[in-house]
Protein backbone atom coordinates (compact mmCIF):
# COMPACT_ATOMS: atom_id res chain seq x y z
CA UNK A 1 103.31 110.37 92.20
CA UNK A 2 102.39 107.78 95.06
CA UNK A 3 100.18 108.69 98.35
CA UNK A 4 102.03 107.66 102.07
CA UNK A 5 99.43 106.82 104.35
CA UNK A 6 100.84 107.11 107.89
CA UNK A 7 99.38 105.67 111.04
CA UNK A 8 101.19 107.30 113.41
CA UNK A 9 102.28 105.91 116.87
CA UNK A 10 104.64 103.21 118.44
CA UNK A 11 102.13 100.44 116.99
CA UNK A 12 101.11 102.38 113.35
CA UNK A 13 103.13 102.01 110.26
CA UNK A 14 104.01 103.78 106.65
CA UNK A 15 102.75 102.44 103.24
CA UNK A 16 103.43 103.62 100.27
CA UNK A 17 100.32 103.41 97.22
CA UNK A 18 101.14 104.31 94.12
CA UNK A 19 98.86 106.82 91.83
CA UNK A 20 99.01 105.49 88.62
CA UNK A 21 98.01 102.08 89.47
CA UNK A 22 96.98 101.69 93.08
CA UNK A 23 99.07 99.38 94.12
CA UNK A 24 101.30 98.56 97.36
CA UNK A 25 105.16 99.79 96.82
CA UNK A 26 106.28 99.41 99.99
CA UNK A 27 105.15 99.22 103.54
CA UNK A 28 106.86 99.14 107.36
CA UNK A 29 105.68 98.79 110.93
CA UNK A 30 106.60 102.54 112.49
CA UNK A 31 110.21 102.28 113.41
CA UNK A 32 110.67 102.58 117.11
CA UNK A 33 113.67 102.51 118.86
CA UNK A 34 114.27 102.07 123.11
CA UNK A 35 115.09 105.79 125.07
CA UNK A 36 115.74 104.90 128.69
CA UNK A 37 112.38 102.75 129.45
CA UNK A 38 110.09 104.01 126.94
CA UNK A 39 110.20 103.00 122.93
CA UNK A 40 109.62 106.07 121.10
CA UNK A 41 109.32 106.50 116.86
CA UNK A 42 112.65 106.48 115.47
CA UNK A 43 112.49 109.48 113.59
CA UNK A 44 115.04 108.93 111.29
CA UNK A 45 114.39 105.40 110.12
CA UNK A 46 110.90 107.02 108.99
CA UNK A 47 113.12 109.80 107.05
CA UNK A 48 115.66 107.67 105.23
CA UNK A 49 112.22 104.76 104.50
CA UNK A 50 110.26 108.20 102.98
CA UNK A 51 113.51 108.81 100.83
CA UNK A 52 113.88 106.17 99.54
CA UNK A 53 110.52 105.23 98.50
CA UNK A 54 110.34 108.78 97.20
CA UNK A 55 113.63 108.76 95.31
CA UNK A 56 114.70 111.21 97.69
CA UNK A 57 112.63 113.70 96.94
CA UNK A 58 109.83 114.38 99.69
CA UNK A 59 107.74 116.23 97.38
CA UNK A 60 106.86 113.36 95.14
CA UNK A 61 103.88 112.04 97.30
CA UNK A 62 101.02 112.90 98.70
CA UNK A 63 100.41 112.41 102.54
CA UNK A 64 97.78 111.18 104.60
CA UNK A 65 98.35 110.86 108.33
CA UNK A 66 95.71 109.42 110.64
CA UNK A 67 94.22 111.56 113.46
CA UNK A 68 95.54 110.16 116.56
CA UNK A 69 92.73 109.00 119.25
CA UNK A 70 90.98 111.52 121.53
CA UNK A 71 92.44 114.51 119.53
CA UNK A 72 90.10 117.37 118.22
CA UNK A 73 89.92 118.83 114.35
């Protein structure tokens, strides 16, 4: 089993920590990618990264996603 942290946003990234000894797997800045004059998260570079640190199964980790700024629990 291995925990993705997620810091969400054009400037976050993705790591991947595994359980059973704490260590770094794998890590990326978030993918972006350019839509008309804005960069926006390229959704499916974050899919195919999660799959394959995950062995293509999304249920294999844990996830822990940052609470963006200025937003209420």
């Amino acid at each position: 089993m291995i925990t993705i942290g997620i810091d969400n946003g054009i400037s976050g990234g993705l790591v991947a920590i595994s359980n059973h000894h704490g260590l770094i797997i794998g890590m990326i800045p978030m993918p972006s990618t350019k839509y008309k004059s804005r960069n926006e998260v390229n959704v499916r570079a974050v899919h195919l990264w999660l799959s394959e640190i995950t062995g293509g199964n999304l249920s294999n980790a844990d996830y822990v996603i940052e609470e963006p700024n200025n937003s209420r629990t």
